[in-house]
Protein backbone atom coordinates (compact mmCIF):
# COMPACT_ATOMS: atom_id res chain seq x y z
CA UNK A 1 -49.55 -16.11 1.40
CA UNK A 2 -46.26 -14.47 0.47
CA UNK A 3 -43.30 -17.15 1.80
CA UNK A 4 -41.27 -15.41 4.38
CA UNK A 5 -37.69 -16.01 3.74
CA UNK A 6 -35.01 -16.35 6.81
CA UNK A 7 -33.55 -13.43 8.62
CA UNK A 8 -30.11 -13.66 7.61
CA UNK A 9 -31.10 -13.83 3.91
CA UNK A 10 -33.53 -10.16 4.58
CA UNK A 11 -30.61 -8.41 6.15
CA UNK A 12 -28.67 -9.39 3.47
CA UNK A 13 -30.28 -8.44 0.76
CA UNK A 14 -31.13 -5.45 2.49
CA UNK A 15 -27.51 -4.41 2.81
CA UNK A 16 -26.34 -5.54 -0.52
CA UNK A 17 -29.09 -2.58 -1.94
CA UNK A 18 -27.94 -0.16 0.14
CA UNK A 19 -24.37 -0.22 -1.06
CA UNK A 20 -25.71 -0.59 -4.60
CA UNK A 21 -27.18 2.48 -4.38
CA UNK A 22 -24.22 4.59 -3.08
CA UNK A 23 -22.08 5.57 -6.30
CA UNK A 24 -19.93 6.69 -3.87
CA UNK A 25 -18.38 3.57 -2.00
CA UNK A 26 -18.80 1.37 -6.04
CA UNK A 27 -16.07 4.22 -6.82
CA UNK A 28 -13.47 3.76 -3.96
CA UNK A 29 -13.99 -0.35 -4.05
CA UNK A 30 -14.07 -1.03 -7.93
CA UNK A 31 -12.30 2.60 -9.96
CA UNK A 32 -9.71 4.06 -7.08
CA UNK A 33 -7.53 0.79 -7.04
CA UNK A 34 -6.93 0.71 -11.01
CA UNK A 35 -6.79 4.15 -11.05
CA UNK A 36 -4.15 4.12 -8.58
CA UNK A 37 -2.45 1.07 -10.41
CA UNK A 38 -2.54 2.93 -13.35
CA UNK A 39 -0.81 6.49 -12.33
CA UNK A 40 2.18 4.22 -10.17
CA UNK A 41 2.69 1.69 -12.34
CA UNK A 42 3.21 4.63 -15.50
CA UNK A 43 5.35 6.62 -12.80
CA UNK A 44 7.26 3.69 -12.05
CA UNK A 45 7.38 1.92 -15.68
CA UNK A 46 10.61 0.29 -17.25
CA UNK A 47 12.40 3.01 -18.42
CA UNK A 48 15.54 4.34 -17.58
CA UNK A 49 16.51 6.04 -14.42
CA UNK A 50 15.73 9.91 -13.78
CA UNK A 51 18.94 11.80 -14.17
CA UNK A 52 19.48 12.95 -10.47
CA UNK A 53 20.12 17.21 -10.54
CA UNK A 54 23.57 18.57 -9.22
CA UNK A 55 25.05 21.73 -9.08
CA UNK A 56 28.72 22.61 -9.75
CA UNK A 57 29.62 25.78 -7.42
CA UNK A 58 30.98 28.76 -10.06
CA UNK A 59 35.00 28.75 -9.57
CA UNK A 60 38.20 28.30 -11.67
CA UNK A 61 37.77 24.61 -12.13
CA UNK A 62 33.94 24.62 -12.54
CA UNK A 63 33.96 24.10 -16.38
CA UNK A 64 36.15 20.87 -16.52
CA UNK A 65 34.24 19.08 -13.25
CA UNK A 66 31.21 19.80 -14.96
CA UNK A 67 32.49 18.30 -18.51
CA UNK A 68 33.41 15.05 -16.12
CA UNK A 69 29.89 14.81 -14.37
CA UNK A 70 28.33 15.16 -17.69
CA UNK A 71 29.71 12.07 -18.83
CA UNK A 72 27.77 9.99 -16.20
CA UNK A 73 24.42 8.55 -17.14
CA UNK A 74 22.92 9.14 -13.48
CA UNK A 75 23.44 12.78 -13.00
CA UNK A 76 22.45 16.11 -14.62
CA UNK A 77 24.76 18.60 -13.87
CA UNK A 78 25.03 22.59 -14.23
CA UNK A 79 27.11 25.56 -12.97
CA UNK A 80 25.36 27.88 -10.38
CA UNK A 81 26.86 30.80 -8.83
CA UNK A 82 27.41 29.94 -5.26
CA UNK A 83 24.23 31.58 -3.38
CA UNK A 84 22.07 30.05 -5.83
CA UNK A 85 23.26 26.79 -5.60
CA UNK A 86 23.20 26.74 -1.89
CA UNK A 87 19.38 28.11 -2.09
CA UNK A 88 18.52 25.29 -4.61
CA UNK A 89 19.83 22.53 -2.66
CA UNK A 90 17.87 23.98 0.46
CA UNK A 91 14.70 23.60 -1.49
CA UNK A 92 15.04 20.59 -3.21
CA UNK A 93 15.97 21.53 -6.67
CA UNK A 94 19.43 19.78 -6.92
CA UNK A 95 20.48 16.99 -4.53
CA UNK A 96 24.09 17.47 -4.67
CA UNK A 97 26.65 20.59 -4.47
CA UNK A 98 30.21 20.25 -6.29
CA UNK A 99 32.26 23.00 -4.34
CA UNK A 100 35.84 24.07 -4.46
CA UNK A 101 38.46 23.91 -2.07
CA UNK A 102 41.36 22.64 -1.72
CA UNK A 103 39.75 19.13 -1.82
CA UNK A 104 36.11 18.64 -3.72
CA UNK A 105 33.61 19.19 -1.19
CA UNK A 106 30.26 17.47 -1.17
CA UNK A 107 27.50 19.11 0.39
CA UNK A 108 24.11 17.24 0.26
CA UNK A 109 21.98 16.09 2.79
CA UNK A 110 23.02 12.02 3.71
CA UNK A 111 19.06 10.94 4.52
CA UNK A 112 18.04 11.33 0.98
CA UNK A 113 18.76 8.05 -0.91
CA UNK A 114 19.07 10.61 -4.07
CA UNK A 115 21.88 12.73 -2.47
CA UNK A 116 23.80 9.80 -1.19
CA UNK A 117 24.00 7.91 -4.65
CA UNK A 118 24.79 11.49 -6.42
CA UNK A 119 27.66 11.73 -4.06
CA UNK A 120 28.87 8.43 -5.44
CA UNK A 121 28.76 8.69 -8.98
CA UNK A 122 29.97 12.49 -8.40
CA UNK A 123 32.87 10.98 -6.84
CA UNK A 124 33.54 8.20 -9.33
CA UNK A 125 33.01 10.58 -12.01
CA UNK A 126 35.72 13.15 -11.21
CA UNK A 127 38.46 10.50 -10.15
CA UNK A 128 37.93 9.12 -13.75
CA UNK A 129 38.74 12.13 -14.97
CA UNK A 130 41.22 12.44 -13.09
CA UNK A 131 42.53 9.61 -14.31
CA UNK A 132 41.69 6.27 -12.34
CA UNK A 133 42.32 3.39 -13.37
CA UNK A 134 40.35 0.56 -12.16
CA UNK A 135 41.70 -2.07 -10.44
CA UNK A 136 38.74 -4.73 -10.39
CA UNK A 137 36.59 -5.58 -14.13
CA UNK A 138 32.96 -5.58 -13.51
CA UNK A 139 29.81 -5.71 -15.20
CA UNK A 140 25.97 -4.90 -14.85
CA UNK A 141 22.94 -7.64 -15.20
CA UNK A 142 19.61 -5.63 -15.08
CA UNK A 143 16.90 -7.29 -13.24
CA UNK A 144 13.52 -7.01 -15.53
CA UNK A 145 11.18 -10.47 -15.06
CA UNK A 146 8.08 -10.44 -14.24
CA UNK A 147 8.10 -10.51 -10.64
CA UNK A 148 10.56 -8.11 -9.80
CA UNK A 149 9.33 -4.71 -10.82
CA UNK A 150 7.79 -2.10 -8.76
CA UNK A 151 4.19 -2.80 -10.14
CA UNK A 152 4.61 -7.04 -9.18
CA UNK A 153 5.13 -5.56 -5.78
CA UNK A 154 2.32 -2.61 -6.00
CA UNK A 155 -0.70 -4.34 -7.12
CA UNK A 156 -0.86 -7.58 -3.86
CA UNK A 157 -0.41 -4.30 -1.89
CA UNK A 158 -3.01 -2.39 -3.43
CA UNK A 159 -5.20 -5.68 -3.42
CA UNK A 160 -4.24 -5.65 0.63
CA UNK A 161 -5.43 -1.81 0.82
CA UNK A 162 -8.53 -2.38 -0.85
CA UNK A 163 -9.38 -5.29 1.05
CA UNK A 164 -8.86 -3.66 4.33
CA UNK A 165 -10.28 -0.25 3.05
CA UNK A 166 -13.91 -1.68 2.36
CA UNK A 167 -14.17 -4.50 4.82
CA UNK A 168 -13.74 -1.62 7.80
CA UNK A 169 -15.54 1.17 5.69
CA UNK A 170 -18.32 -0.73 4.47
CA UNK A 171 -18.37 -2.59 7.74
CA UNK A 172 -18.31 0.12 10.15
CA UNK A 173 -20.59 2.90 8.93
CA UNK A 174 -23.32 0.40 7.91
CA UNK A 175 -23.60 -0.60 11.51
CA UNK A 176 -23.02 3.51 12.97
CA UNK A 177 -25.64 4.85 10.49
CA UNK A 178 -28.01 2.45 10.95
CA UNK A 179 -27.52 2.83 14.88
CA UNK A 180 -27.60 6.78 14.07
CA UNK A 181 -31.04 6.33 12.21
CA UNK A 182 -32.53 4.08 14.68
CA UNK A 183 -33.27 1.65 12.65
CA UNK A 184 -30.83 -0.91 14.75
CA UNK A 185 -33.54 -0.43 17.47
CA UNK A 186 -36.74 -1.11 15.87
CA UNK A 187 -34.46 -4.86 14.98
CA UNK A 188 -34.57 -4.76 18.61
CA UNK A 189 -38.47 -6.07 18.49
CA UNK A 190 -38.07 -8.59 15.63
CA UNK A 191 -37.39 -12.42 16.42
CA UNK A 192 -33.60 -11.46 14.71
CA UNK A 193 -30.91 -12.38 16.82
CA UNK A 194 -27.58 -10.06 17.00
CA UNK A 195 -25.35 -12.82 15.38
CA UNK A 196 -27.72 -13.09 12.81
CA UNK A 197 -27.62 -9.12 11.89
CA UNK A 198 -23.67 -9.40 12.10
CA UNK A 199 -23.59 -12.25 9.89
CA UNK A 200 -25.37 -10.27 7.65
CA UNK A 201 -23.08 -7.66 7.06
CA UNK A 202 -20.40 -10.15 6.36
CA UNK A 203 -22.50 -12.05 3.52
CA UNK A 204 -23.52 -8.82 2.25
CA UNK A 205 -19.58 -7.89 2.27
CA UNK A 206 -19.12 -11.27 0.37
CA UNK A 207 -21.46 -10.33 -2.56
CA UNK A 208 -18.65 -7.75 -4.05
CA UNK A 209 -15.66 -9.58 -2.86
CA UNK A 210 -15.44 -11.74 -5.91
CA UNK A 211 -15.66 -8.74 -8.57
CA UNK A 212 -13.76 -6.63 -6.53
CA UNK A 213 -10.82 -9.23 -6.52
CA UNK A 214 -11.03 -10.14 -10.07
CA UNK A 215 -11.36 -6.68 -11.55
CA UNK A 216 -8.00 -5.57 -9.92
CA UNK A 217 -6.09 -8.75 -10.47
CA UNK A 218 -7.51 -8.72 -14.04
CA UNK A 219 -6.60 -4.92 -14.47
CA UNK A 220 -3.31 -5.59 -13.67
CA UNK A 221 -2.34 -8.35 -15.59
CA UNK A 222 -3.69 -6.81 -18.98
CA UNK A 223 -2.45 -3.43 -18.61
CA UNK A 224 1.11 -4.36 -17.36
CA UNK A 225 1.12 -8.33 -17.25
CA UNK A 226 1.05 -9.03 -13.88
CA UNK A 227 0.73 -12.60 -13.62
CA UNK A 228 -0.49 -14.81 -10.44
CA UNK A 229 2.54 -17.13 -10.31
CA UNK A 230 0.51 -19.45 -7.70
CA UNK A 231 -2.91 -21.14 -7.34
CA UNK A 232 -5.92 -19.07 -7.76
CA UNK A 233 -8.24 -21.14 -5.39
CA UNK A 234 -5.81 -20.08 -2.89
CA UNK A 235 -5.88 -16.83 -3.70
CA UNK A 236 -9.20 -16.57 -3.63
CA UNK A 237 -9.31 -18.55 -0.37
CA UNK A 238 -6.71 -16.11 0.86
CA UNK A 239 -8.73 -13.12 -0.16
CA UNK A 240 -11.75 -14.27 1.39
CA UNK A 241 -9.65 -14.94 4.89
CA UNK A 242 -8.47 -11.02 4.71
CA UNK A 243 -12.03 -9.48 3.70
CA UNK A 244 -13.28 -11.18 6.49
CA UNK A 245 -10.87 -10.00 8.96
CA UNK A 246 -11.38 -6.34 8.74
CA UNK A 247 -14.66 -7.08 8.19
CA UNK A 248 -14.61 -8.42 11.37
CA UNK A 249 -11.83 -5.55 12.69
CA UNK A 250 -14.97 -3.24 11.43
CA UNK A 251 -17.43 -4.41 13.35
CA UNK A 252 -15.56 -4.40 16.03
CA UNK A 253 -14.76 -0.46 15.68
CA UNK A 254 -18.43 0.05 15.18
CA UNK A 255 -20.40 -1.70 17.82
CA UNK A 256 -20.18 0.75 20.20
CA UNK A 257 -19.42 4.30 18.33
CA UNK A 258 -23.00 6.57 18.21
CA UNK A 259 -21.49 8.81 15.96
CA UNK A 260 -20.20 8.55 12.20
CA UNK A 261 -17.95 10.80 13.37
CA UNK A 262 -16.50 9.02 16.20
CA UNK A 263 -16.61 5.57 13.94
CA UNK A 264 -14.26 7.57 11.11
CA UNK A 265 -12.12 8.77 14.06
CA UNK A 266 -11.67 5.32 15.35
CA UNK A 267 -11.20 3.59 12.02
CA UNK A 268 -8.80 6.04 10.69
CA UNK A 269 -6.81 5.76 14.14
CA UNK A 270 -6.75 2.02 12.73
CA UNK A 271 -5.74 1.73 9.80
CA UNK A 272 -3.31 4.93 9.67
CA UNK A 273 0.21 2.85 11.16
CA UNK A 274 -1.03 -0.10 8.81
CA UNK A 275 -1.30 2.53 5.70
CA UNK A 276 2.19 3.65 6.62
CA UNK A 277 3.90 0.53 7.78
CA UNK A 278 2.52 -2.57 6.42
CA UNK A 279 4.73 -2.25 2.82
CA UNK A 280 1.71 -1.45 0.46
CA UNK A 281 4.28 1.02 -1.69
CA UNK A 282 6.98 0.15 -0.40
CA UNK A 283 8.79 -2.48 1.98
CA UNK A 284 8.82 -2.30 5.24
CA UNK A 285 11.97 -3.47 5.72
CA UNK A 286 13.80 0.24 5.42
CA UNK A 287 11.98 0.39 8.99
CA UNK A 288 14.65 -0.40 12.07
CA UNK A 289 14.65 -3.79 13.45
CA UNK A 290 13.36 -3.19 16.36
CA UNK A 291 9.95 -2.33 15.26
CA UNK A 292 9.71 -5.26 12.47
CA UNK A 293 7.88 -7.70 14.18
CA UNK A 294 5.48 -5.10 15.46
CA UNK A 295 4.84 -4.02 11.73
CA UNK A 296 4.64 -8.02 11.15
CA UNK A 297 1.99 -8.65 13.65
CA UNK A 298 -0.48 -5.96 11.73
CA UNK A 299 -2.96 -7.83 9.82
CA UNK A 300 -2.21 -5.90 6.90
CA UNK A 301 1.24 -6.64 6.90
CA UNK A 302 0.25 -10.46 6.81
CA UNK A 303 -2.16 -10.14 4.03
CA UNK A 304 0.27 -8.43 1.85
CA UNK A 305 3.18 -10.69 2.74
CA UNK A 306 0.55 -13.53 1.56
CA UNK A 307 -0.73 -11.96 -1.13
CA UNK A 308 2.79 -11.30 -2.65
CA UNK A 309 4.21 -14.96 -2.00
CA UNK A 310 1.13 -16.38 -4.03
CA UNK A 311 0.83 -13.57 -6.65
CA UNK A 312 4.53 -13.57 -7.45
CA UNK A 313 6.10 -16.33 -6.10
CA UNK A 314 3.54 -18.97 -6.41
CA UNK A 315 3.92 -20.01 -2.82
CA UNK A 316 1.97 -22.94 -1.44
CA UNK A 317 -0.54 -22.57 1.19
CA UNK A 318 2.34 -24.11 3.54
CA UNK A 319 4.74 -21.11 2.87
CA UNK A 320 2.28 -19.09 4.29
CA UNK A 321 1.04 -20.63 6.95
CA UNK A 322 2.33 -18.11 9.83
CA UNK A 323 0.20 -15.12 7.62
CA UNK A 324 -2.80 -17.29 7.58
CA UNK A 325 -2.95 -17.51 11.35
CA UNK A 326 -2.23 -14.18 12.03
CA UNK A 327 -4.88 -13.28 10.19
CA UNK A 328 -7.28 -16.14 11.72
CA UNK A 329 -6.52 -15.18 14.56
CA UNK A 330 -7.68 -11.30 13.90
CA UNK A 331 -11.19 -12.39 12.73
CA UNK A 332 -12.23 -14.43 14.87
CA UNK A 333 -11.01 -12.18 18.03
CA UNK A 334 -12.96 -9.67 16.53
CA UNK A 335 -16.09 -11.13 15.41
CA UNK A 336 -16.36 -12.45 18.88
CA UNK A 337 -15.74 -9.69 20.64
CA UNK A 338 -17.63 -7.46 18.38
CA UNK A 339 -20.39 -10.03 19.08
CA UNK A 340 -20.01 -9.83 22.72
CA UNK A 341 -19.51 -5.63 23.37
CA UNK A 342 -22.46 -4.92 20.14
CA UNK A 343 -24.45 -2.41 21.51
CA UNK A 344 -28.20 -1.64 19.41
CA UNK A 345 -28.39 1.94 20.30
């Protein structure tokens, strides 16, 4: 007689096939993340900064403005006949307009970061020409350790992304296509209980966590040397911790929704704000103050603070310790009330 093995250890097996066979979802967890890695972190590679594109307005003075603006490292300056220049700053092409008058006027648009430091070295530009003489000696130190550049601070937050992406993907529309299929009511008649089933899908979740984690982190550390500065138990421990929160947060979304359609709805209604707020590429700090510690509370915004402080600044588990709640605090809110609202059919 065949030995019959536990419940928990069926459904999970049962789940960890499933997403084994969908090419699909081994695609977005394992090849979207370095593939993403890989396009930013060329895009945003040490090299020196793009040339920003100004126009000098056609007049009597045009040639020796531009001869000064050429001279600057940060800008790339041309004369345009007037019309034109004023129809290429309205679409983008040039971030700055050099105009005559009887004072140099300025036109650009002040809430582009682009236009605003054109209008600077514009400006410091033509008064050396114009002979300037500076009153104060100072000198540049370039910031290039590991640690600081744009990729250091885009692959935690891709980690973050992927984390949350395939805990509440893989999370929800197991549970809504299984409901859809009725296959979550014929469980209904076996001696299975529901925390067993929802257990499940976390161990099944589990299973990929490990080479999901290590293939990114590995990724970027051999293609552009991103080190882990602190301890890789905790960042493992602190990996685990986020996969099962929206794993948890996914559950949640799905124990009610009949629909894939509804559960995609729902989820995307989710994670959108976190997406656009929680400082995967790029900080969240250029958001006012007064919405900070709302962008703070998101668990995705705690994850990726944590992930960063271990990944780059080897931070102790200590120095974390208000991220680790937060997310604690997520999961099991969740999971329980996931547990409590789950509805078979």
């Amino acid at each position: 007689m065949p030995e019959v093995r536990p419940a928990i250890v069926e459904l999970t097996s049962a789940r960890t096939k499933e997403f084994l066979r969908e090419p699909e979802a081994l695609f977005w967890v394992f090849a979207f993340p370095m593939l993403l890695a890989l396009v930013l972190g060329f895009a945003f590679r040490e090299k020196p900064p793009d040339r920003v594109p100004i126009a000098v307005v056609a007049g009597p003075h045009a040639t020796s403005r531009l001869a000064a603006l050429q001279k600057s490292p940060a800008l790339l300056a041309r004369v345009m006949p007037e019309n034109e220049a004023r129809s290429a700053l309205r679409r983008g092409r040039v971030s700055l307009l050099v105009e005559e008058g009887e004072t140099i006027v300025f036109r650009y648009d002040p809430t582009r970061p682009d236009a605003r430091t054109a209008r600077v070295e514009a400006d410091d530009a033509l008064e050396a020409a114009a002979g300037r003489r500076n009153v104060i000696a100072a000198r540049d130190e370039h910031v290039q350790e590991r640690g600081s550049r744009y990729i250091d601070f885009l692959v935690p937050g891709l980690l973050g992304m992927n984390l949350m992406g395939t805990g509440m993907w893989s999370m929800g529309f197991s549970v809504v296509n299984a409901r859809t299929k009725k296959l979550l009511k014929r469980l209904i008649a076996t001696p299975m209980r529901r925390s067993q089933y929802l257990l499940a899908q976390f161990l099944s979740r589990l299973v990929f966590l490990v080479l999901e984690v290590v293939v990114l982190v590995a990724f970027g550390w051999i293609v552009f040397g991103v080190r882990v500065n602190g301890s890789l138990v905790l960042l493992g421990a602190l990996c685990l911790l986020g996969a099962m929160t929206f794993s948890a947060l996914g559950l949640l979304t799905a124990s009610r929704a009949r629909t894939l359609e509804a559960a995609s709805g729902m989820m995307n209604f989710i994670m959108m704000p976190m997406w656009l707020c929680s400082g995967v590429f790029f900080s969240y700090e250029r958001f006012p103050d007064a919405v900070k510690p709302l962008i703070r509370a998101l668990p995705l915004t705690a994850l990726n603070d944590a992930l960063r402080a271990v990944i780059n600044d080897g931070a102790g588990v200590t120095a974390i310790g208000i991220e680790v709640a937060i997310l604690a605090a997520y999961a099991v809110f969740c999971f329980a009330l996931a547990l409590k609202i789950f509805r078979w059919q």
